[in-house]
Protein backbone atom coordinates (compact mmCIF):
# COMPACT_ATOMS: atom_id res chain seq x y z
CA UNK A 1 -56.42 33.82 99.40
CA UNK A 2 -59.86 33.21 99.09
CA UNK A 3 -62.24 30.45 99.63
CA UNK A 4 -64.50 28.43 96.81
CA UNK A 5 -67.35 29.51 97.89
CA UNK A 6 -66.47 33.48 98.04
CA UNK A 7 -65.14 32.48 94.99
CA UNK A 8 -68.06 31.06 93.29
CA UNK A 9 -70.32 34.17 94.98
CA UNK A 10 -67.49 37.13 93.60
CA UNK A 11 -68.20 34.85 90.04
CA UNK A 12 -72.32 34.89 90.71
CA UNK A 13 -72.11 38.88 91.46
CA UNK A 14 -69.74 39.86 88.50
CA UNK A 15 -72.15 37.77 85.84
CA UNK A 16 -75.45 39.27 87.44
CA UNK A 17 -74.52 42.47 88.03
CA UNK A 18 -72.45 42.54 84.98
CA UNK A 19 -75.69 42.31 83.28
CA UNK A 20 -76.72 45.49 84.15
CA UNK A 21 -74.06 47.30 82.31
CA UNK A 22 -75.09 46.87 78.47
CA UNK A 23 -78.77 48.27 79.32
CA UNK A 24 -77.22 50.92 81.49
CA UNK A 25 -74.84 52.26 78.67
CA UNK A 26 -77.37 52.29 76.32
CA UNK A 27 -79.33 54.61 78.50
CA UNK A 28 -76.79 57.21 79.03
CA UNK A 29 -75.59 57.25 75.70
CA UNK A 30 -79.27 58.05 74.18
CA UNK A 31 -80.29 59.56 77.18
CA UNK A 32 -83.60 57.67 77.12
CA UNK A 33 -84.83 54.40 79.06
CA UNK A 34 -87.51 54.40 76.09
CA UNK A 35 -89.69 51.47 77.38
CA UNK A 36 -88.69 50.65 80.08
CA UNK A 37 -90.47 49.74 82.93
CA UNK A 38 -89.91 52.51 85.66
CA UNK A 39 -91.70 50.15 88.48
CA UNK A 40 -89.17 47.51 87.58
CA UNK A 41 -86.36 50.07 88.70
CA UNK A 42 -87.84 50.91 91.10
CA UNK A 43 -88.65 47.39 92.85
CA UNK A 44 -84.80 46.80 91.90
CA UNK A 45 -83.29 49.80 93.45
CA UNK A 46 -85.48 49.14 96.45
CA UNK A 47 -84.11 45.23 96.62
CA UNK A 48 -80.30 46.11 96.04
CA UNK A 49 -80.21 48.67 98.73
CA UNK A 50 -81.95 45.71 100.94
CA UNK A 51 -79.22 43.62 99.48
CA UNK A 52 -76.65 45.75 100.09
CA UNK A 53 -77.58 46.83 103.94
CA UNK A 54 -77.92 42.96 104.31
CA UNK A 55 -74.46 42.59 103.03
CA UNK A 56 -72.94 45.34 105.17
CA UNK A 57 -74.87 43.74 108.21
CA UNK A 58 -73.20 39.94 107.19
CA UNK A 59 -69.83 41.71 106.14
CA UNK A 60 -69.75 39.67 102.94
CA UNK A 61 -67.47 40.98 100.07
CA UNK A 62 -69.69 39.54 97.21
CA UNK A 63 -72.83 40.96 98.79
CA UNK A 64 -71.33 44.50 99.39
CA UNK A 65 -69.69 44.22 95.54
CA UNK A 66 -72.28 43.20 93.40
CA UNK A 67 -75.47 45.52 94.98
CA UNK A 68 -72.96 48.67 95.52
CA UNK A 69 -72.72 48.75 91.52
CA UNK A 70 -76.03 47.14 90.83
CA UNK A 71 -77.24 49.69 92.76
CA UNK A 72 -75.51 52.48 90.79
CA UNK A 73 -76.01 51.01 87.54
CA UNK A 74 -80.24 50.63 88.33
CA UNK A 75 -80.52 53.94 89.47
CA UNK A 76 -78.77 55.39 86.43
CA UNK A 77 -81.52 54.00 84.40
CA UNK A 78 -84.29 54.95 87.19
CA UNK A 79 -83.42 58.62 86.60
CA UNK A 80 -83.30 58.91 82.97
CA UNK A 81 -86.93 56.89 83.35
CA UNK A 82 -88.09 59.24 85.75
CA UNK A 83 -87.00 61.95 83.96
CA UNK A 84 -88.78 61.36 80.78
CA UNK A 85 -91.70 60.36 82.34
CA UNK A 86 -91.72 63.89 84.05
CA UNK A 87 -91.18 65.38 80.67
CA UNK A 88 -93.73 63.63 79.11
CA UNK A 89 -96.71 64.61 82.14
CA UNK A 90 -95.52 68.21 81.22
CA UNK A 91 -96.30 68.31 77.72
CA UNK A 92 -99.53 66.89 78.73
């Protein structure tokens, strides 16, 4: 059984990384992070990995949860970004 407080945290990483998942779907079904802002996905790949290190490091199930797939679901979107931005300096 688990505690309130792991409790409230599983609750607080479902809700915020469960927000991730509309934009991400979106993106892989049109293939296109359109306007997006790439530096945005980047700054939040870069903070879930620290996230997720830090919750290896405190062995803390929410922590390990919630920035494993928020870190999946953000750098799904990074690479379709990246990759139309690449495709768009080659036309150039």
């Amino acid at each position: 059984m688990i505690d309130a407080i792991t409790f409230l945290g599983l609750v607080a990483a479902s809700l915020t990384t469960g927000a991730l998942v509309p934009q991400t779907v979106k993106t892989w079904r049109t293939k296109s992070a359109g306007d997006l802002s790439m530096y945005m996905y980047l700054m939040m790949v870069t903070g879930v990995c620290c996230w997720l290190i830090y919750g290896f490091y405190k062995k803390d199930l929410p922590l390990i949860l919630a920035n494993g797939i928020g870190l999946l679901l953000s750098a799904i979107i990074l690479y379709f970004k990246m990759k139309e931005v690449l495709r768009s300096r080659k036309k150039k």
